[in-house]
C-alpha atoms as a PDB file:
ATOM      1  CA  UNK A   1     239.154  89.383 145.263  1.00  0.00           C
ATOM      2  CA  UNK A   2     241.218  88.149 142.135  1.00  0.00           C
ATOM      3  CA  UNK A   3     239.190  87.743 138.683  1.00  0.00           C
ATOM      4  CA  UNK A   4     240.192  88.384 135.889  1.00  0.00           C
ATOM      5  CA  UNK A   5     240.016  91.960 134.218  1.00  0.00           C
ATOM      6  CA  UNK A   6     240.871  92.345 130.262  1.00  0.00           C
ATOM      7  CA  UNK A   7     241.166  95.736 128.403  1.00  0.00           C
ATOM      8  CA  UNK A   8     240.538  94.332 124.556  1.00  0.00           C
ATOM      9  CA  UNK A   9     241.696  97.227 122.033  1.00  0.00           C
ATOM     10  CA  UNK A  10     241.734  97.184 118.646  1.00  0.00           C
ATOM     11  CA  UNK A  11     244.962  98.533 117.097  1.00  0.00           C
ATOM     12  CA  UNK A  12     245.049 102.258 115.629  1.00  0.00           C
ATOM     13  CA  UNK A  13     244.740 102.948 111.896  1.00  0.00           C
ATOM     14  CA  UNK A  14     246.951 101.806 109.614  1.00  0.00           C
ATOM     15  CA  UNK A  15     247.804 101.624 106.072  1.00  0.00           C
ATOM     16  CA  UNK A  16     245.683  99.287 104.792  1.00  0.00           C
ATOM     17  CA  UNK A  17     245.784  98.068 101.023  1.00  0.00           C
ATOM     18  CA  UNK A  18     242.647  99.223  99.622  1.00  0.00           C
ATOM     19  CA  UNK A  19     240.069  96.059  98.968  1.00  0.00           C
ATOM     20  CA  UNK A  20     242.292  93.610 100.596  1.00  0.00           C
ATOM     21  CA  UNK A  21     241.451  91.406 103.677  1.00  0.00           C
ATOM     22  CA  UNK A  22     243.244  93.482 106.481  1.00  0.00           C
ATOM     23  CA  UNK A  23     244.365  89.878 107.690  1.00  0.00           C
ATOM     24  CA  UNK A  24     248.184  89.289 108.170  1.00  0.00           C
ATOM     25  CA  UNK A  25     249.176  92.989 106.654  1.00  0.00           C
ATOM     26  CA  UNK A  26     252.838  93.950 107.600  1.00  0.00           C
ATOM     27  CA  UNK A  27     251.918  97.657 107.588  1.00  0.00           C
ATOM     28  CA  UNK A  28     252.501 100.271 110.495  1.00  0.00           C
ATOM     29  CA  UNK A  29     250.150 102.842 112.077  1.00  0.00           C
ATOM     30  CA  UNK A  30     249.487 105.752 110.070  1.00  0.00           C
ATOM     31  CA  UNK A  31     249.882 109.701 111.616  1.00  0.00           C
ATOM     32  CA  UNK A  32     246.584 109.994 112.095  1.00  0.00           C
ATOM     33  CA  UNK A  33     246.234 106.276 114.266  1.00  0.00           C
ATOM     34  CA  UNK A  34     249.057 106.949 116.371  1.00  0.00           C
ATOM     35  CA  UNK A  35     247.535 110.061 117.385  1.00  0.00           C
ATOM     36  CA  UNK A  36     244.164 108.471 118.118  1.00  0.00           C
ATOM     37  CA  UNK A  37     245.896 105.779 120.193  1.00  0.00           C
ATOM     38  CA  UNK A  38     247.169 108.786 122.048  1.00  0.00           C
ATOM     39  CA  UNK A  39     243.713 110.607 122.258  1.00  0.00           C
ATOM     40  CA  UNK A  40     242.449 107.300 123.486  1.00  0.00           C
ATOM     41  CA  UNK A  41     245.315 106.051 126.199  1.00  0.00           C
ATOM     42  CA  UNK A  42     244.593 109.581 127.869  1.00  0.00           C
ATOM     43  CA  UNK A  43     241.233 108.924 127.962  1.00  0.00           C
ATOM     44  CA  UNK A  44     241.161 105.672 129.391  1.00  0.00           C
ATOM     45  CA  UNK A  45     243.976 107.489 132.074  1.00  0.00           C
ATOM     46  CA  UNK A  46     241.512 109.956 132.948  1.00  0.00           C
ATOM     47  CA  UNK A  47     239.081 106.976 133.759  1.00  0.00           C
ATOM     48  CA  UNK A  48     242.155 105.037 135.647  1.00  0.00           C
ATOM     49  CA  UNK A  49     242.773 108.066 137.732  1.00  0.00           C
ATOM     50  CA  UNK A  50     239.556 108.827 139.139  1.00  0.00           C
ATOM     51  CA  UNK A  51     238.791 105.090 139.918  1.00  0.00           C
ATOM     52  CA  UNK A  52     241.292 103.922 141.291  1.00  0.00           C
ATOM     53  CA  UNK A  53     242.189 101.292 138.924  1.00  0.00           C
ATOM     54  CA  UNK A  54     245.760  99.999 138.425  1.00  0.00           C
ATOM     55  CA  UNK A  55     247.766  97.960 135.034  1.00  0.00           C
ATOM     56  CA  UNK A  56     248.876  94.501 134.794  1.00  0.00           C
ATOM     57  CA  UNK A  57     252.410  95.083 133.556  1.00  0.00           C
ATOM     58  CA  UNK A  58     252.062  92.311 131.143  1.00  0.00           C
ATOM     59  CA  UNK A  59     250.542  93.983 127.918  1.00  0.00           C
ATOM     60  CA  UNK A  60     249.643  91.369 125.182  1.00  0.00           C
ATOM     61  CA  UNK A  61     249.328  92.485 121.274  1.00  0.00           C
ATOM     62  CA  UNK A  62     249.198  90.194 118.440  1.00  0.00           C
ATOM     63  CA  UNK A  63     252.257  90.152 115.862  1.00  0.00           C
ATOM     64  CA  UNK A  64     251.412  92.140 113.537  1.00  0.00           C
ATOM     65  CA  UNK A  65     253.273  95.651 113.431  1.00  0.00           C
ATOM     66  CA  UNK A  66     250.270  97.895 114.298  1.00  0.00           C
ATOM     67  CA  UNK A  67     248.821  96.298 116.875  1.00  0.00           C
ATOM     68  CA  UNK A  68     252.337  96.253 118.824  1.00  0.00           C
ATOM     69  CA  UNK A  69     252.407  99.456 118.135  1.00  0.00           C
ATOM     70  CA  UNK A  70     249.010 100.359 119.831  1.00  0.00           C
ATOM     71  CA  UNK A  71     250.163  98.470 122.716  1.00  0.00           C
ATOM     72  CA  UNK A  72     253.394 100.298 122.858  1.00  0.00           C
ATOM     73  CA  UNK A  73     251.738 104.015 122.694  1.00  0.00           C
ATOM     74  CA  UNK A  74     249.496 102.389 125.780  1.00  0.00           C
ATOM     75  CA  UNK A  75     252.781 101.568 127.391  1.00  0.00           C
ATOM     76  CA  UNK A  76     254.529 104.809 127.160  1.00  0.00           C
ATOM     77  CA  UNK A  77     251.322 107.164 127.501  1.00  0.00           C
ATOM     78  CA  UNK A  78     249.650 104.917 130.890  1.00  0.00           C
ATOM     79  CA  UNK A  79     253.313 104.242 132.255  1.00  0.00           C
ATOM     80  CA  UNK A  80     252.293 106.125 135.858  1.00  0.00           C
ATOM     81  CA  UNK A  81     249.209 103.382 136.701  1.00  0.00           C
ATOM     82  CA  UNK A  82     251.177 100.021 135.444  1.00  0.00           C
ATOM     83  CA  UNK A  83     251.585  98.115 139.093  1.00  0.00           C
ATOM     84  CA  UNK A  84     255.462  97.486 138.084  1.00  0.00           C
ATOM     85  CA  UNK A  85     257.537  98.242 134.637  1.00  0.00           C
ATOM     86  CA  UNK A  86     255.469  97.210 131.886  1.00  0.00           C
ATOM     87  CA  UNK A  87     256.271  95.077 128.885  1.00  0.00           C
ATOM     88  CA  UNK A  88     254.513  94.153 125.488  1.00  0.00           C
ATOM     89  CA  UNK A  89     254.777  90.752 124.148  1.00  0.00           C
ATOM     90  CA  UNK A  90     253.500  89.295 121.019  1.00  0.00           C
ATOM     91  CA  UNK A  91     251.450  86.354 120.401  1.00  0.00           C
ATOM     92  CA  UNK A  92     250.358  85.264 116.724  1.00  0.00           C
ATOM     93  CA  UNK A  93     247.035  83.673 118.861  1.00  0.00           C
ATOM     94  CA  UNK A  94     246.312  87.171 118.919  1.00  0.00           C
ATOM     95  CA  UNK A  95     246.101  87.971 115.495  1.00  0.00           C
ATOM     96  CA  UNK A  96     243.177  88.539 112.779  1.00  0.00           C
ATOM     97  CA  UNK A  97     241.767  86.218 110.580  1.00  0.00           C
ATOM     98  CA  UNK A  98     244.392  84.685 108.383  1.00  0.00           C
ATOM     99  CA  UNK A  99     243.396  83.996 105.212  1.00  0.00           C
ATOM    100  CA  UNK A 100     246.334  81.663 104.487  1.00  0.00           C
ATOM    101  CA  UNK A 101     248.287  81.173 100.786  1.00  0.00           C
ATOM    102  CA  UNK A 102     246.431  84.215  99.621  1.00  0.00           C
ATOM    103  CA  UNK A 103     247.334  86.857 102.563  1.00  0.00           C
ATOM    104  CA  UNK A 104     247.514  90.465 101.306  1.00  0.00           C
ATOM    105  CA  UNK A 105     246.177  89.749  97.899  1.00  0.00           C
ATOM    106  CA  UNK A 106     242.840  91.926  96.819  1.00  0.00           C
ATOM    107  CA  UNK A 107     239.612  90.542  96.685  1.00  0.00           C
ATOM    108  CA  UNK A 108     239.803  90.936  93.667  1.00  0.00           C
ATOM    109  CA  UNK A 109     242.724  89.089  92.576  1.00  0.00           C
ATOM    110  CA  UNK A 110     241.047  85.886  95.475  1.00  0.00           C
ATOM    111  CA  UNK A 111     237.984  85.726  93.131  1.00  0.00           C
ATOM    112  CA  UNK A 112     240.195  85.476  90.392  1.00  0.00           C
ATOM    113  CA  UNK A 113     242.246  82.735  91.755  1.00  0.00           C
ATOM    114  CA  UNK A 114     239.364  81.206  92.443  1.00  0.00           C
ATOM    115  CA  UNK A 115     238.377  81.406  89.037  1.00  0.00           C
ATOM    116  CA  UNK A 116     240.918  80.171  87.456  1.00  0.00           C
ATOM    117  CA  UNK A 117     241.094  77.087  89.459  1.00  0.00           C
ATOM    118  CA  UNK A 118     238.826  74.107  87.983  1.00  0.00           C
ATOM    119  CA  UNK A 119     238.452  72.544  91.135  1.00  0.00           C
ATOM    120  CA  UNK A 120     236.709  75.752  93.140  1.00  0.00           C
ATOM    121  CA  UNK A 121     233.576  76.675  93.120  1.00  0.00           C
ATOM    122  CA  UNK A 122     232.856  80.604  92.870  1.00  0.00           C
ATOM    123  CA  UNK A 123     232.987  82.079  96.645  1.00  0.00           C
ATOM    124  CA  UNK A 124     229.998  82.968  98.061  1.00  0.00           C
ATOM    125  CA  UNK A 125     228.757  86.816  98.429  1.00  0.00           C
ATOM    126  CA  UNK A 126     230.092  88.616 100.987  1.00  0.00           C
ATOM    127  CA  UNK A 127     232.321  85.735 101.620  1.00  0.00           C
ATOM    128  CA  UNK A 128     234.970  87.972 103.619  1.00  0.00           C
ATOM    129  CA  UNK A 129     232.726  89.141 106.742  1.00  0.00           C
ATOM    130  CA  UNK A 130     231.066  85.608 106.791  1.00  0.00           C
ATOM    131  CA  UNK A 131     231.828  84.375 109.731  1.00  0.00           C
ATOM    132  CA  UNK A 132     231.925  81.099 109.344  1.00  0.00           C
ATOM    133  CA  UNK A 133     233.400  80.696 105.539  1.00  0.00           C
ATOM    134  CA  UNK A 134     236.297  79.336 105.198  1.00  0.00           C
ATOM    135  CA  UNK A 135     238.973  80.702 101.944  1.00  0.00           C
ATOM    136  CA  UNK A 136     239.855  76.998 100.200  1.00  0.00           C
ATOM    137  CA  UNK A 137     243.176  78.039 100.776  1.00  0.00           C
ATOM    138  CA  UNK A 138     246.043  76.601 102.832  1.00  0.00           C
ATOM    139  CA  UNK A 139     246.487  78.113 106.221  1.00  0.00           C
ATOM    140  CA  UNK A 140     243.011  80.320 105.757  1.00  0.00           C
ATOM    141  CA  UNK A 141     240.534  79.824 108.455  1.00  0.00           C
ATOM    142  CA  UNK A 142     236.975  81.080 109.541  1.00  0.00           C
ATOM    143  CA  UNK A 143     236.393  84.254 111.728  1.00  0.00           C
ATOM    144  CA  UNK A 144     234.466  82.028 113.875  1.00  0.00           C
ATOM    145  CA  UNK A 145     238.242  79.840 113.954  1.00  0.00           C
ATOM    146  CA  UNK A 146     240.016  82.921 114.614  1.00  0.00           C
ATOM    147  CA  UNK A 147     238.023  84.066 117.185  1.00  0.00           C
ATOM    148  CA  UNK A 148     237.930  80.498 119.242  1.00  0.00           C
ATOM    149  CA  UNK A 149     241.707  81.002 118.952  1.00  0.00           C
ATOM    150  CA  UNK A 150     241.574  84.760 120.468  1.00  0.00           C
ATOM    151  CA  UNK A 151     239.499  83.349 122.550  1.00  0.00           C
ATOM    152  CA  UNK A 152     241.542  80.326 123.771  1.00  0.00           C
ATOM    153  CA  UNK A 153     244.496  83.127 124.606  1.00  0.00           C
ATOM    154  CA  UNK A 154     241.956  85.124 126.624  1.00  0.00           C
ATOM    155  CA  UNK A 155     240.649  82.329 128.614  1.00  0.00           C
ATOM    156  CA  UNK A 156     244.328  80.961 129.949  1.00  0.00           C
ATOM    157  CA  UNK A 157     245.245  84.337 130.990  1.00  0.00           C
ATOM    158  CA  UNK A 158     245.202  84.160 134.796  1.00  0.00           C
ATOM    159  CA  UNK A 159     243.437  86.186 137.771  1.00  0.00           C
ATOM    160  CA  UNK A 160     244.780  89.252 137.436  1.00  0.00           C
ATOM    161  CA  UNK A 161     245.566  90.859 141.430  1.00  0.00           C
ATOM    162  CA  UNK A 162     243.263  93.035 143.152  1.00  0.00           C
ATOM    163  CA  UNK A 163     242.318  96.196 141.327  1.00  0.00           C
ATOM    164  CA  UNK A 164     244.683  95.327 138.455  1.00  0.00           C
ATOM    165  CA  UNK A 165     243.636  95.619 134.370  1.00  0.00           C
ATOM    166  CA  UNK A 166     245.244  93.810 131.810  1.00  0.00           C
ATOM    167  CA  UNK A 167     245.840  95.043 127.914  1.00  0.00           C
ATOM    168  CA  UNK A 168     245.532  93.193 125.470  1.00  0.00           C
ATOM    169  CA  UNK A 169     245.529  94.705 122.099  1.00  0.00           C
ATOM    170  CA  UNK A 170     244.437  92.812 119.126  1.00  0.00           C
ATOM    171  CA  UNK A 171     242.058  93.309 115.548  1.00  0.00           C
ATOM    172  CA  UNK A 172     238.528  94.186 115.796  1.00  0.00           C
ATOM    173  CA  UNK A 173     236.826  91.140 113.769  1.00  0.00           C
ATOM    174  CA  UNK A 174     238.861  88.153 115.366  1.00  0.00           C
ATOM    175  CA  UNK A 175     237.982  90.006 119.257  1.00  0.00           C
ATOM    176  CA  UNK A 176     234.357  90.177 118.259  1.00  0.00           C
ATOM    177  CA  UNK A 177     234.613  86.715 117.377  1.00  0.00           C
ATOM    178  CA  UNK A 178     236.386  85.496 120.599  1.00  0.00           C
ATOM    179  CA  UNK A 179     233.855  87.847 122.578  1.00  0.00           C
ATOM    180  CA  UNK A 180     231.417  85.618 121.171  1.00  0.00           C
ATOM    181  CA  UNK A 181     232.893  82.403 122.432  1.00  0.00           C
ATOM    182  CA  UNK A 182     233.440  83.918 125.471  1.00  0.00           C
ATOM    183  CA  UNK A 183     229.441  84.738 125.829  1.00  0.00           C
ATOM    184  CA  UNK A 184     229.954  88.206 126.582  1.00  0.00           C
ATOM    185  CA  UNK A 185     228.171  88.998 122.908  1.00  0.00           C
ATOM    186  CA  UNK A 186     225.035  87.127 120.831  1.00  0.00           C
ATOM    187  CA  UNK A 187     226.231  85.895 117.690  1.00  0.00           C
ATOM    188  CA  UNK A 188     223.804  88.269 115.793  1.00  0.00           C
ATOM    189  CA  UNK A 189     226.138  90.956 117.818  1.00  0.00           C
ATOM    190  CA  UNK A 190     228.748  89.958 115.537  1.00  0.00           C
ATOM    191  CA  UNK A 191     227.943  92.277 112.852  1.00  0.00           C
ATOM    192  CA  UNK A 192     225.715  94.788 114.521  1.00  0.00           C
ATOM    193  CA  UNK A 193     229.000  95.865 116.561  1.00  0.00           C
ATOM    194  CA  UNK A 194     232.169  96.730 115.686  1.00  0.00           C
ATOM    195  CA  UNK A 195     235.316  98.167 117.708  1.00  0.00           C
ATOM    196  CA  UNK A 196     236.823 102.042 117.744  1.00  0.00           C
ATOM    197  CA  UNK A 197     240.405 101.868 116.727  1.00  0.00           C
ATOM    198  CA  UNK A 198     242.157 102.212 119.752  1.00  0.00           C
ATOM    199  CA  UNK A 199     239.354 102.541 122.396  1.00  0.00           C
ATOM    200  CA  UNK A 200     239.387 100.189 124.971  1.00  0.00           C
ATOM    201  CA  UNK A 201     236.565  97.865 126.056  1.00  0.00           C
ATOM    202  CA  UNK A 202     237.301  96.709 129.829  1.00  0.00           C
ATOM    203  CA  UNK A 203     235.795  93.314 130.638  1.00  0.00           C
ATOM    204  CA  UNK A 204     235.334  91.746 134.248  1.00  0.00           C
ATOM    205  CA  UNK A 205     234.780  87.984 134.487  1.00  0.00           C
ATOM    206  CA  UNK A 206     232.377  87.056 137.116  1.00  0.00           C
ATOM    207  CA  UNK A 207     230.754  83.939 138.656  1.00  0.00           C
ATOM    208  CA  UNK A 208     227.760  84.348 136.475  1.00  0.00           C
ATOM    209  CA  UNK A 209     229.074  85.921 133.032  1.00  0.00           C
ATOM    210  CA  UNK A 210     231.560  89.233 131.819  1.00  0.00           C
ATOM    211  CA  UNK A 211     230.833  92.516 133.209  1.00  0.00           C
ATOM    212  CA  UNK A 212     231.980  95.390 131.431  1.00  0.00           C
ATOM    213  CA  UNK A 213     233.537  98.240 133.358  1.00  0.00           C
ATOM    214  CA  UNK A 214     234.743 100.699 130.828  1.00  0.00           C
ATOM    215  CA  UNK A 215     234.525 101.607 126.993  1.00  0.00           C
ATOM    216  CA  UNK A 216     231.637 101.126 124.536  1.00  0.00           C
ATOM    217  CA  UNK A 217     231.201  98.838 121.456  1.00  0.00           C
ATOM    218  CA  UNK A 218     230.738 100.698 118.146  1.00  0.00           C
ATOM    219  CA  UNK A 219     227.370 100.518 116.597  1.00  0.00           C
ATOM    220  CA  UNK A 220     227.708 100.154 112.506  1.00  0.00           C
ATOM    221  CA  UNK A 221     225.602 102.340 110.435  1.00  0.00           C
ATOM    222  CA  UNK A 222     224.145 100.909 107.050  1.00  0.00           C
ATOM    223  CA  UNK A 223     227.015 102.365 105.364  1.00  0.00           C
ATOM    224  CA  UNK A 224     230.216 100.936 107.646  1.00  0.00           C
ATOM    225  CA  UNK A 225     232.380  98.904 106.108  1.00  0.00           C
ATOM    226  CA  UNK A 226     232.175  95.285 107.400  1.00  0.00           C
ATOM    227  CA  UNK A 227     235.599  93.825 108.810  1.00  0.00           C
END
């Protein structure tokens, strides 16, 4: 029977600014994430192999440069199990949180702005892993925003055929988020998970709620950085 089937990655490491929102940063995989999305599209082979399971050609990424570049190891390393020759196309309804006029600034120089504006009011403690703060920014909007939108993309995918997976590689805040629209995780989820870089959690929609198949959901220690 058709239903639909999702593998939701998070892209690879990358270089990241140091204290900055990783948002709407331009910057590519580093050495070390490239090989990890290698380490990891073998795995998740292994796990094709001995069950049976077969690709959507169709792989989905966000925009930004290292997710399509996740999605492009997947499509070179999982080639033999893709149903027919795969693709990866881009959507920006795939991409993390945007925090609008202030994209790829640090947090410290958005408190300053902030500061310096008379018409703001301070932001909030741990302001950039609330969910559902807002930056008072053009363009910026909510995790729980971002993640309705990731979620939006998710839900208008169709069926996908018998015994087919799709990819679709994305960030690991704005997935939580739409996996939280989507019911497959409790809001208070949120921020006890997180996502490996790279690893694959395989989702099957069913008549009564998601079913996951494959992959596990990271669970932050005390000292984990929050996304």
């Amino acid at each position: 029977m058709s239903m639909q089937r999702l593998a939701l990655i998070r892209h690879g490491d990358y270089t990241q600014r140091a204290e900055t929102p990783s948002a709407l940063q331009p910057y590519p995989l580093t050495a070390k994430g490239a090989a990890e999305v290698k380490t990891q599209a073998c795995a998740f082979g292994d796990w094709l192999a001995a069950s049976g399971w077969r690709l959507h050609s169709d792989i989905h990424c966000s925009t930004l440069l290292r997710a399509w570049q996740t999605a492009d190891i997947y499509r070179q390393e999982l080639a033999p199990f893709f149903a027919e020759p795969p693709s990866v196309n881009s959507f920006s309804a795939l991409c993390e949180r945007s925090v609008g006029a202030v994209a790829n600034l640090s947090v410290g120089e958005i408190e300053g702005i902030v500061a310096d504006d008379p018409r703001l009011a301070p932001l909030p403690e741990g302001w950039k892993s609330a969910s559902h703060f807002k930056l008072p920014f053009e363009g910026a909007e909510s995790l729980l925003e971002a993640g309705k939108r990731v979620a939006r993309h998710l839900q208008a995918l169709p069926s996908t055929a018998d015994g087919q997976i799709q990819l679709v590689v994305g960030h690991g805040a704005s997935i939580r988020h739409a996996c939280y629209h989507l019911n497959v995780i409790s809001f208070s989820d949120i921020k006890r998970l997180s996502m490996f870089h790279a690893h694959p959690v395989v989702l099957e929609r069913q008549a009564d709620g998601w079913r996951r198949l494959y992959g596990n959901w990271k669970h932050r220690q005390a000292a984990d950085p929050l996304d």
